[in-house]
PDB file of N, CA and C in Angstrom:
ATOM      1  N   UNK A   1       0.835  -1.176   0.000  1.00  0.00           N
ATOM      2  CA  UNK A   1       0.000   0.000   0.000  1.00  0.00           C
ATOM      3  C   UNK A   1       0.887   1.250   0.000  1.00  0.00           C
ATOM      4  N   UNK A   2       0.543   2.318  -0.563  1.00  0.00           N
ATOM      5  CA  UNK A   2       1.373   3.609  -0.907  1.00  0.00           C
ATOM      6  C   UNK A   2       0.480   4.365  -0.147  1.00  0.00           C
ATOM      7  N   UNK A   3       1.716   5.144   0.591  1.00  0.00           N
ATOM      8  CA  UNK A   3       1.210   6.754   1.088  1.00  0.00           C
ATOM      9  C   UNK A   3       1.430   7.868   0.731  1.00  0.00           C
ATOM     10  N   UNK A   4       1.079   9.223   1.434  1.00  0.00           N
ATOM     11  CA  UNK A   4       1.655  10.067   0.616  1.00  0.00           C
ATOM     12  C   UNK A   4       2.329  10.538   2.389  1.00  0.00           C
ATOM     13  N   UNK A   5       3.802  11.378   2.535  1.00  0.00           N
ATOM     14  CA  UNK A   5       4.445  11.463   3.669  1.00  0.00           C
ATOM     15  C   UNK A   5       3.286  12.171   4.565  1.00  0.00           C
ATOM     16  N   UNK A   6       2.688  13.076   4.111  1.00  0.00           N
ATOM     17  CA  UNK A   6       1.667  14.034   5.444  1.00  0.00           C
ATOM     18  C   UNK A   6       0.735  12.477   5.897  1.00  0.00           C
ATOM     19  N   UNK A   7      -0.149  11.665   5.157  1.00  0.00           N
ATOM     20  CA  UNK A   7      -0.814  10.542   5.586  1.00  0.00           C
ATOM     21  C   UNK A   7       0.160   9.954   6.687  1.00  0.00           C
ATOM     22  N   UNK A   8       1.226   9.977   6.828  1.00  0.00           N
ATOM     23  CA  UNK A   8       2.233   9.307   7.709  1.00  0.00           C
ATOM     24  C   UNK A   8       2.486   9.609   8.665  1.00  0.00           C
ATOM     25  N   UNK A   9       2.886  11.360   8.601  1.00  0.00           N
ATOM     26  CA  UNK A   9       4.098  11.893   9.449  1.00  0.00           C
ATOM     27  C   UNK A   9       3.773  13.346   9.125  1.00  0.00           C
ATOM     28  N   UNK A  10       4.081  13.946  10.452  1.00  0.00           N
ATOM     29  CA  UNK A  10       4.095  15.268  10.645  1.00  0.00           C
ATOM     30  C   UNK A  10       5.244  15.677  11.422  1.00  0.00           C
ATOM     31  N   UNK A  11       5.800  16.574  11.448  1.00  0.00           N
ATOM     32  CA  UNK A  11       7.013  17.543  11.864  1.00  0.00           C
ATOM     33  C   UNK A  11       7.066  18.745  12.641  1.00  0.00           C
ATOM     34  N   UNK A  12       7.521  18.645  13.866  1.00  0.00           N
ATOM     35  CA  UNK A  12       7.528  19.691  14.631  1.00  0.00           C
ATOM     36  C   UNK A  12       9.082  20.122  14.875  1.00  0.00           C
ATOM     37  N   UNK A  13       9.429  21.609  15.112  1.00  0.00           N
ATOM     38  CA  UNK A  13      11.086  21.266  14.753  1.00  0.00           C
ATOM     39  C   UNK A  13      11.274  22.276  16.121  1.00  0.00           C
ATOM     40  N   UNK A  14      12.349  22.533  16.597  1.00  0.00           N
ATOM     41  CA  UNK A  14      13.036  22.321  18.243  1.00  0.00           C
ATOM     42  C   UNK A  14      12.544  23.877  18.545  1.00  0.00           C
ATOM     43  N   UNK A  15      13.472  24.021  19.792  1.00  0.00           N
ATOM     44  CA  UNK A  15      12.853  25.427  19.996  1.00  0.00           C
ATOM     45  C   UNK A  15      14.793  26.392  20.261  1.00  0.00           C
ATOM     46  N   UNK A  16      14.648  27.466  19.461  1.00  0.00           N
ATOM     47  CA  UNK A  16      15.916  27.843  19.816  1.00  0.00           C
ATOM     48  C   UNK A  16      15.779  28.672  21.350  1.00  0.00           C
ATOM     49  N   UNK A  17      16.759  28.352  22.043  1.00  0.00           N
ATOM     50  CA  UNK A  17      16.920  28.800  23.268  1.00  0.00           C
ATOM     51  C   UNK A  17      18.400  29.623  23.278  1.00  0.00           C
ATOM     52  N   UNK A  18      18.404  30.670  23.653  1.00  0.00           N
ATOM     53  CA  UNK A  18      19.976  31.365  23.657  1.00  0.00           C
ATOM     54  C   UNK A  18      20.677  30.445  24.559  1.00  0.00           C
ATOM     55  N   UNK A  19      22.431  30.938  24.337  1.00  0.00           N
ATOM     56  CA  UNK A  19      23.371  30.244  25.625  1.00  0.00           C
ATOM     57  C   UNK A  19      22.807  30.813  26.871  1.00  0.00           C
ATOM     58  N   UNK A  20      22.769  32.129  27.148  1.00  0.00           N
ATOM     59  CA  UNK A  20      22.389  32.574  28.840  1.00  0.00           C
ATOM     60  C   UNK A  20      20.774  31.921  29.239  1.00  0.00           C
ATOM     61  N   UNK A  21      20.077  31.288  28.279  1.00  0.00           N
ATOM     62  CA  UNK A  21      18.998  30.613  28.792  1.00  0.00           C
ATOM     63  C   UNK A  21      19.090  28.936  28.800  1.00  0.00           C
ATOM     64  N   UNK A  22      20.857  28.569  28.426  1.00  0.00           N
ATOM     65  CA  UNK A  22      21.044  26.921  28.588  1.00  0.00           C
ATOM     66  C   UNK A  22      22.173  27.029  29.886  1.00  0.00           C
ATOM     67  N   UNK A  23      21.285  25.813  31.169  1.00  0.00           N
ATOM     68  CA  UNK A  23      22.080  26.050  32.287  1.00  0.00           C
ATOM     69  C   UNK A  23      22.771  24.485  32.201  1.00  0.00           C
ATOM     70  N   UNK A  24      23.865  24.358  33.056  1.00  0.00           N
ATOM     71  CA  UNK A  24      24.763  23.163  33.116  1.00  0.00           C
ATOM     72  C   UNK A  24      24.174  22.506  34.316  1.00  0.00           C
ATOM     73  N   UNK A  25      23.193  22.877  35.211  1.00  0.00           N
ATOM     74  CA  UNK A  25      22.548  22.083  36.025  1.00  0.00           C
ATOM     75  C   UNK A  25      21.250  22.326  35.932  1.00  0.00           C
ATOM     76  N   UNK A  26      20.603  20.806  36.536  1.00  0.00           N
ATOM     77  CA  UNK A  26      19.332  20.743  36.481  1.00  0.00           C
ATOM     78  C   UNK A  26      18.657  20.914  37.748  1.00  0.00           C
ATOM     79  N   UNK A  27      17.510  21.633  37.768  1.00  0.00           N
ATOM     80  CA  UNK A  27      16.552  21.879  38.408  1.00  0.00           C
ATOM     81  C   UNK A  27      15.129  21.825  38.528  1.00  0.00           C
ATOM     82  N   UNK A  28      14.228  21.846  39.568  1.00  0.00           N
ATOM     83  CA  UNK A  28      12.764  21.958  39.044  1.00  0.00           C
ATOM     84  C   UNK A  28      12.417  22.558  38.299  1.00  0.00           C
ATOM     85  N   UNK A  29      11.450  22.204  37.070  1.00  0.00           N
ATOM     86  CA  UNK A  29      10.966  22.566  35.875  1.00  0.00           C
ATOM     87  C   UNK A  29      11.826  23.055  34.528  1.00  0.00           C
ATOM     88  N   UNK A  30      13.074  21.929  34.913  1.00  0.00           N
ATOM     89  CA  UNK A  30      13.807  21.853  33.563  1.00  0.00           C
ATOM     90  C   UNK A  30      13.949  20.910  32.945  1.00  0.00           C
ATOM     91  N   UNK A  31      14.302  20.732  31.809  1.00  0.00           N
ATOM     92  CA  UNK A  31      14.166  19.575  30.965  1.00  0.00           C
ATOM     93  C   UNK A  31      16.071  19.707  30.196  1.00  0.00           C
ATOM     94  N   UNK A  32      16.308  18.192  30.033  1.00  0.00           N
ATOM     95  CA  UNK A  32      17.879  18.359  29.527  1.00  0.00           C
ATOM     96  C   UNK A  32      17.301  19.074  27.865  1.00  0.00           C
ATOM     97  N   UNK A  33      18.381  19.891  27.558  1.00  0.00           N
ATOM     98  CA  UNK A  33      18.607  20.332  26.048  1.00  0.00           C
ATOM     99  C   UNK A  33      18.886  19.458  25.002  1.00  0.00           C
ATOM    100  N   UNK A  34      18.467  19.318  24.134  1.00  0.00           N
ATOM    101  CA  UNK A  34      19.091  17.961  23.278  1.00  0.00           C
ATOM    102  C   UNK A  34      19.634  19.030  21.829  1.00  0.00           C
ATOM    103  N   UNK A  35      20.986  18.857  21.817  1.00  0.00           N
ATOM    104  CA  UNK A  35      21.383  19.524  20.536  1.00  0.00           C
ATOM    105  C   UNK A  35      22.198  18.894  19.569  1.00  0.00           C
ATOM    106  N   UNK A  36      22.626  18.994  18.455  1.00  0.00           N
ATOM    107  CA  UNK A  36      23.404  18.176  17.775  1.00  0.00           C
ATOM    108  C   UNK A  36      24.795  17.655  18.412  1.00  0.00           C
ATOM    109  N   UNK A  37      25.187  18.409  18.597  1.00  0.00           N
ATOM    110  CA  UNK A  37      26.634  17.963  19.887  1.00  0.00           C
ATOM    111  C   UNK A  37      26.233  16.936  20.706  1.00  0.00           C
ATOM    112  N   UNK A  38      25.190  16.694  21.156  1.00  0.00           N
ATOM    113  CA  UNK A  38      25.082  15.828  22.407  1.00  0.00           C
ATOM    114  C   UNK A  38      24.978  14.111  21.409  1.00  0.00           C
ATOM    115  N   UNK A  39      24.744  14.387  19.835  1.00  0.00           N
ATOM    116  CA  UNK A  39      25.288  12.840  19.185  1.00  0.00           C
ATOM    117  C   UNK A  39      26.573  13.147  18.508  1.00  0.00           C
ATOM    118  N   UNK A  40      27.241  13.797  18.409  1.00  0.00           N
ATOM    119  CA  UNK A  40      27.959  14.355  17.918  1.00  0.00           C
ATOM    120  C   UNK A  40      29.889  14.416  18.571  1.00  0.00           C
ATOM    121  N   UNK A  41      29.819  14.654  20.146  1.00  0.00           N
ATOM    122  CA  UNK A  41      30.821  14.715  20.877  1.00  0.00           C
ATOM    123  C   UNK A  41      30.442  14.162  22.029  1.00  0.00           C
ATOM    124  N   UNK A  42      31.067  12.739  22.408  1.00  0.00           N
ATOM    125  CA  UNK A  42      30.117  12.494  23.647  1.00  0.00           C
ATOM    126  C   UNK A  42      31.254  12.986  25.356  1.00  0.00           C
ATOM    127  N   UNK A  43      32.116  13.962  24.775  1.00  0.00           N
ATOM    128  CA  UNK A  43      32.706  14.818  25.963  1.00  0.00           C
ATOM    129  C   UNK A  43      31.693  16.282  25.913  1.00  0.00           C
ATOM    130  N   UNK A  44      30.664  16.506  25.496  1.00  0.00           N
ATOM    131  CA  UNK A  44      30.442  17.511  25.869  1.00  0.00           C
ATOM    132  C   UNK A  44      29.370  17.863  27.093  1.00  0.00           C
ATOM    133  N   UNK A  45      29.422  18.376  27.819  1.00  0.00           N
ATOM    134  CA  UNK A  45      28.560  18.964  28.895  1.00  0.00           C
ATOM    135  C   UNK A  45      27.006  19.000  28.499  1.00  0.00           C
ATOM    136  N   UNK A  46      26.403  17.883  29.451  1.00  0.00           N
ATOM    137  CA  UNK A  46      24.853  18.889  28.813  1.00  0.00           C
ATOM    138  C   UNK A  46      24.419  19.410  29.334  1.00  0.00           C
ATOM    139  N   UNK A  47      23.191  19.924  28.954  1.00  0.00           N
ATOM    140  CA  UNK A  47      22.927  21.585  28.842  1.00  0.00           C
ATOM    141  C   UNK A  47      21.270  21.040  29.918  1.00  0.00           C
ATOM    142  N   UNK A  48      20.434  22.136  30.492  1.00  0.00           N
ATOM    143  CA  UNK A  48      19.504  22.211  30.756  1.00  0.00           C
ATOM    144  C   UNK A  48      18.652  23.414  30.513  1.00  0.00           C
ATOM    145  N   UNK A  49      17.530  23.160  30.014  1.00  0.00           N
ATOM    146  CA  UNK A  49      16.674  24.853  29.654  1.00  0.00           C
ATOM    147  C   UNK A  49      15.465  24.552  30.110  1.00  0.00           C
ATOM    148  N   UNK A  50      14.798  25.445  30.226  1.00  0.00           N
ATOM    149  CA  UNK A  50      13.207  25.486  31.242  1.00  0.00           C
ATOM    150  C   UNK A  50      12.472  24.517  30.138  1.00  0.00           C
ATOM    151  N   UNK A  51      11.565  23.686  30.566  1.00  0.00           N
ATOM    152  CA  UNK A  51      10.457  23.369  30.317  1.00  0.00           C
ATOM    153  C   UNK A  51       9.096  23.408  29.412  1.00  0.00           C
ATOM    154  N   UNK A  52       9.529  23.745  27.994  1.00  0.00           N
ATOM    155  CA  UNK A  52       9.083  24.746  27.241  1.00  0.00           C
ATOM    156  C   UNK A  52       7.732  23.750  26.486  1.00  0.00           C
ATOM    157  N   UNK A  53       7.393  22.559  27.046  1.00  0.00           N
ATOM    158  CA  UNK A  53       6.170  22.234  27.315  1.00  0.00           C
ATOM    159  C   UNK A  53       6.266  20.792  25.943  1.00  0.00           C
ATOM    160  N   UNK A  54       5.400  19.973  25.614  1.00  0.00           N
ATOM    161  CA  UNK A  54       5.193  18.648  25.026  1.00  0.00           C
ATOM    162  C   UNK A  54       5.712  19.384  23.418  1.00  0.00           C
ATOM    163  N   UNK A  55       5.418  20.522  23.343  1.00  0.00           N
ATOM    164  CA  UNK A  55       5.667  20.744  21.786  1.00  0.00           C
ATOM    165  C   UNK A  55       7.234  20.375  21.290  1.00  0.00           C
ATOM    166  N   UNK A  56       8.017  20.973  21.948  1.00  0.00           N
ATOM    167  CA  UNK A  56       9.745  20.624  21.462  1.00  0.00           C
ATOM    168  C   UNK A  56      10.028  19.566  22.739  1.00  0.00           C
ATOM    169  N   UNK A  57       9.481  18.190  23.002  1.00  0.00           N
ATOM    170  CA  UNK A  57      10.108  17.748  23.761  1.00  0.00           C
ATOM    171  C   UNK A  57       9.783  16.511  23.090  1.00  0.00           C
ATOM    172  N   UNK A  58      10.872  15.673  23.016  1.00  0.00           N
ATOM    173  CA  UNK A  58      11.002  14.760  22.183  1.00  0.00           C
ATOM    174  C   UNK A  58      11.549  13.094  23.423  1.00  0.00           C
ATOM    175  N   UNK A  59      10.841  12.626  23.521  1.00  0.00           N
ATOM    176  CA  UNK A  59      10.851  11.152  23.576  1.00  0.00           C
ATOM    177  C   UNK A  59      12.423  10.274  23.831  1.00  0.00           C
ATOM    178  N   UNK A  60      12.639   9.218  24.249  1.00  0.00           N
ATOM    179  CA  UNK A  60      13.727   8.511  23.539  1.00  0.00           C
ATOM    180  C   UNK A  60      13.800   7.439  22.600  1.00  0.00           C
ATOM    181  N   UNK A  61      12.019   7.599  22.411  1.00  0.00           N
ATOM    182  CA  UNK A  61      11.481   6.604  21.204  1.00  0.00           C
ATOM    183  C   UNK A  61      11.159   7.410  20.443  1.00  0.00           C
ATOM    184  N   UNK A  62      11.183   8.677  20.326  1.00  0.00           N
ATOM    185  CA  UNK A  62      10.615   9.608  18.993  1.00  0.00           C
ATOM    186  C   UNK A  62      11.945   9.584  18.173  1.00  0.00           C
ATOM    187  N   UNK A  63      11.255   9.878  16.915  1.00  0.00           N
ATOM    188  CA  UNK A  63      12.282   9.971  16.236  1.00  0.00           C
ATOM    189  C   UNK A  63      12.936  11.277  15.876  1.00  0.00           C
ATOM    190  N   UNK A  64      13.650  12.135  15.973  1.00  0.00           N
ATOM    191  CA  UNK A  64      14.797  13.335  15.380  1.00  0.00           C
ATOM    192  C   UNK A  64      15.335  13.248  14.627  1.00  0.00           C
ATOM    193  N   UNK A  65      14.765  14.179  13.629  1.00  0.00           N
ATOM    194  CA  UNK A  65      16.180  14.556  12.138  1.00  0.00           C
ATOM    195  C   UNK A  65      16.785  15.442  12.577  1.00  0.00           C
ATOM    196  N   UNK A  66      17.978  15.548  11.990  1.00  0.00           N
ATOM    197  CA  UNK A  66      18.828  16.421  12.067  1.00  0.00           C
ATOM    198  C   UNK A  66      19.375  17.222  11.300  1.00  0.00           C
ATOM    199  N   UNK A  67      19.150  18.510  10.723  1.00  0.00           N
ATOM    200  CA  UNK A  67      18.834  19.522   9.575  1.00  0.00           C
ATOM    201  C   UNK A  67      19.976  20.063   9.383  1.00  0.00           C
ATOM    202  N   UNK A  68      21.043  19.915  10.109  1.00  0.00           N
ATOM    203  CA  UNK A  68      22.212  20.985   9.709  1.00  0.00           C
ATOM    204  C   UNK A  68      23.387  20.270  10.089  1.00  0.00           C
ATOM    205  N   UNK A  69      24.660  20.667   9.792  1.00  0.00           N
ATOM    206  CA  UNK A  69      25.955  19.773   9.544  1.00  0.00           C
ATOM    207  C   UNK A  69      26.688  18.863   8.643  1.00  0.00           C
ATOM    208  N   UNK A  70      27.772  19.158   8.448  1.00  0.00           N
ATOM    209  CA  UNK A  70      28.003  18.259   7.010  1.00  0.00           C
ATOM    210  C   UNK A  70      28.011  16.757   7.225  1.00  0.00           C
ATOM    211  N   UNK A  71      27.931  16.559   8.295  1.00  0.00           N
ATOM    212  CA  UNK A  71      28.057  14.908   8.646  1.00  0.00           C
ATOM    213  C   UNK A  71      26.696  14.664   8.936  1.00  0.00           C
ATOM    214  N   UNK A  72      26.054  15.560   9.494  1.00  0.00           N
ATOM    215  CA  UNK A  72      24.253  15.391  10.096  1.00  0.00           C
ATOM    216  C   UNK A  72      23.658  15.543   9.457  1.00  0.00           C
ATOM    217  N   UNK A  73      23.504  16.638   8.735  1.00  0.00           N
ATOM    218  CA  UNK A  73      22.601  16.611   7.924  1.00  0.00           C
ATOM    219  C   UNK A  73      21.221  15.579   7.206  1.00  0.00           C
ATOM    220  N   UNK A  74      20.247  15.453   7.811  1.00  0.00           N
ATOM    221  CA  UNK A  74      19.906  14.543   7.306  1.00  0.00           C
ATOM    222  C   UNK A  74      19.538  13.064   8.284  1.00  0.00           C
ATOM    223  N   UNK A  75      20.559  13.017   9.112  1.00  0.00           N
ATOM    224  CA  UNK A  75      20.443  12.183  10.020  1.00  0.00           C
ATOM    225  C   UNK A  75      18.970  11.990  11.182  1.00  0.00           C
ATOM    226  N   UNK A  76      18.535  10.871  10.803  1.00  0.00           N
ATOM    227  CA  UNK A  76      17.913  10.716  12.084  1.00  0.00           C
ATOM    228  C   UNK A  76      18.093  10.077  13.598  1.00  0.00           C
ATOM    229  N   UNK A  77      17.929  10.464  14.677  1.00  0.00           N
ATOM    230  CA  UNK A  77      19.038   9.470  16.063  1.00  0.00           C
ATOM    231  C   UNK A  77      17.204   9.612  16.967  1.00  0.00           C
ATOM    232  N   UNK A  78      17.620   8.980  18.001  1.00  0.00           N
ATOM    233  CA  UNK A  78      16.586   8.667  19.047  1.00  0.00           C
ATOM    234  C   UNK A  78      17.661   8.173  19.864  1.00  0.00           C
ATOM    235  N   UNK A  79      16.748   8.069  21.414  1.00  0.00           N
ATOM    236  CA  UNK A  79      17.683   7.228  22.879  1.00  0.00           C
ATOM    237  C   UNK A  79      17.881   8.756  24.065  1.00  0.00           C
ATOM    238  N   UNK A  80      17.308   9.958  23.344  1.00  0.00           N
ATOM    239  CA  UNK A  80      17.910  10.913  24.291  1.00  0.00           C
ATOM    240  C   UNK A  80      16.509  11.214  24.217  1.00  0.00           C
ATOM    241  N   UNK A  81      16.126  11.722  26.032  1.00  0.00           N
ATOM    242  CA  UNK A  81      14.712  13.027  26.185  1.00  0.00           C
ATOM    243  C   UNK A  81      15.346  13.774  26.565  1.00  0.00           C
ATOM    244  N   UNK A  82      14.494  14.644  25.944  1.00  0.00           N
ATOM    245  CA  UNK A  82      14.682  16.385  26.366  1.00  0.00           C
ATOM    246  C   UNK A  82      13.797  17.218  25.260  1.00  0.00           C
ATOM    247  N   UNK A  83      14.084  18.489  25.218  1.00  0.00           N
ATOM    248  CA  UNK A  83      13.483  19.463  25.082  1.00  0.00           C
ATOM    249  C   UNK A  83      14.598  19.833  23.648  1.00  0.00           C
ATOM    250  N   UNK A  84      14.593  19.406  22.223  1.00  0.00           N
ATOM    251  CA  UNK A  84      14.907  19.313  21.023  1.00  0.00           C
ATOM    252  C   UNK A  84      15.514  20.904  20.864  1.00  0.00           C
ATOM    253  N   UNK A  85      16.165  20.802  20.059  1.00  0.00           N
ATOM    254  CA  UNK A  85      16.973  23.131  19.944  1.00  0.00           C
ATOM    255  C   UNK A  85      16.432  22.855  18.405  1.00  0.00           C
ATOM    256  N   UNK A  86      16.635  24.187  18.288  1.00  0.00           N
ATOM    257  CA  UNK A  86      15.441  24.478  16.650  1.00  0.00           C
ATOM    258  C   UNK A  86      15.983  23.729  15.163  1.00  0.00           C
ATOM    259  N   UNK A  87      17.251  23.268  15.532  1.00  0.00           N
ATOM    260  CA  UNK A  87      18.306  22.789  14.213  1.00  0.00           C
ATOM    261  C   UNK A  87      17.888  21.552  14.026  1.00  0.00           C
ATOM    262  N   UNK A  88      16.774  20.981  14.763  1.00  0.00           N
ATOM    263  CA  UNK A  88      16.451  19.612  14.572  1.00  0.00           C
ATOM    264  C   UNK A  88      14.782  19.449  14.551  1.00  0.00           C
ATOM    265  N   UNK A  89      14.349  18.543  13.789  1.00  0.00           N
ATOM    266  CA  UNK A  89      12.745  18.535  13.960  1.00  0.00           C
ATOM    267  C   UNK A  89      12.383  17.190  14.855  1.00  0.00           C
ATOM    268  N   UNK A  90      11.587  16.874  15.280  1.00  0.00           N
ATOM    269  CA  UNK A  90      10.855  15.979  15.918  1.00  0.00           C
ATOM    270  C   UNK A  90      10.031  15.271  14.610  1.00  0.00           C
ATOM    271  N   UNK A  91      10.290  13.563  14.608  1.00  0.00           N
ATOM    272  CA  UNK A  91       9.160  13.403  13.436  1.00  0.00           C
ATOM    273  C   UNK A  91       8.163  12.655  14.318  1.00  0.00           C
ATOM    274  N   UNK A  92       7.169  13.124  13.840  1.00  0.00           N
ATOM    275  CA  UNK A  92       5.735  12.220  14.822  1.00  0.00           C
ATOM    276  C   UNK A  92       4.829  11.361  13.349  1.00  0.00           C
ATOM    277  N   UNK A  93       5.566   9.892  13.796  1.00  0.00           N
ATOM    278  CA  UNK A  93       4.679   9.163  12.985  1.00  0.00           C
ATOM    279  C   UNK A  93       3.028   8.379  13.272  1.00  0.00           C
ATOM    280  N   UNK A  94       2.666   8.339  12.411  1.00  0.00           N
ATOM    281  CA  UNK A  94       1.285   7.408  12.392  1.00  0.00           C
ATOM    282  C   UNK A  94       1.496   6.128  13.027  1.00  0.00           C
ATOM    283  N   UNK A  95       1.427   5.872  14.096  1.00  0.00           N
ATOM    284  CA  UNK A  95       1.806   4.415  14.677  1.00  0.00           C
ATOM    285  C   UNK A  95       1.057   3.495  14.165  1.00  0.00           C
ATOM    286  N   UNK A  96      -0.056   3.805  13.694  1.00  0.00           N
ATOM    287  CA  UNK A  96      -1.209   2.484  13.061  1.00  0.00           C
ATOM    288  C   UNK A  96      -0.985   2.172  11.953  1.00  0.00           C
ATOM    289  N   UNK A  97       0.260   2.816  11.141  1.00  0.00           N
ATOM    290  CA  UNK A  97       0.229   2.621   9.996  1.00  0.00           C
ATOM    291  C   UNK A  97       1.864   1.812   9.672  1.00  0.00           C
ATOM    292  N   UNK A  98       2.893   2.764  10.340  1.00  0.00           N
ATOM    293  CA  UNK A  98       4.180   2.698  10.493  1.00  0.00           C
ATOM    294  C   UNK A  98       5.028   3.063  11.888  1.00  0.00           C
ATOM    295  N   UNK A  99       5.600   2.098  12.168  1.00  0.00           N
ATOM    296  CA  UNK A  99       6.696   1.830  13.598  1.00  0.00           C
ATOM    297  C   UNK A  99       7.521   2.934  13.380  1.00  0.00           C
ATOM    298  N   UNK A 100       8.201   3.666  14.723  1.00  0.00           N
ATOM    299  CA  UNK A 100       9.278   4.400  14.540  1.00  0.00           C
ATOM    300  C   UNK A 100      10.528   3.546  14.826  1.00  0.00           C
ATOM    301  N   UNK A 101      10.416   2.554  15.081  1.00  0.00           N
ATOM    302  CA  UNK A 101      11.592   1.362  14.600  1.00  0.00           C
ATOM    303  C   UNK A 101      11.967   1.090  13.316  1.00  0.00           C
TER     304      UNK A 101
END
């Protein structure tokens, strides 16, 4: 059976947060940052930013593309929650139709 991608899948993409609004510790009503670095370098520090609600917060079963970088570009990863940064979209599939496996 053939679909067309919207019948499938819809796209929500991250939320940009400045550096003075990404903190290195976590607290009540924060969520970890998920940015390309965090698949990218696994020495880097992560980040925490407020809570910016179900819209940019992505799963460790959702799936994430990754829109920018010459190696990323394109890439999709899962295994991390948090709260997605704008360089990446969230894909939300049709589960009745197609697995995000």
């Amino acid at each position: 059976m053939k679909y067309r991608l919207g019948e499938i899948a819809t796209f929500s993409q991250g939320k940009q947060v400045s550096l003075k609004e990404q903190y290195r510790y976590h607290k009540e009503n924060r969520q970890r940052f998920i940015r390309i670095v965090d698949y990218t370098n696994t020495n880097e520090p992560i980040r925490f930013v407020d809570d910016y609600g179900k819209k940019y917060y992505a799963d460790k079963d959702d799936l994430v593309m990754i829109r920018y970088g010459s190696q990323t570009a394109g890439k999709v990863v899962m295994e991390k929650s948090g709260i997605i940064a704008n360089n990446m979209f969230k894909i939300n599939l049709n589960n009745k139709i197609v697995s995000n496996k």
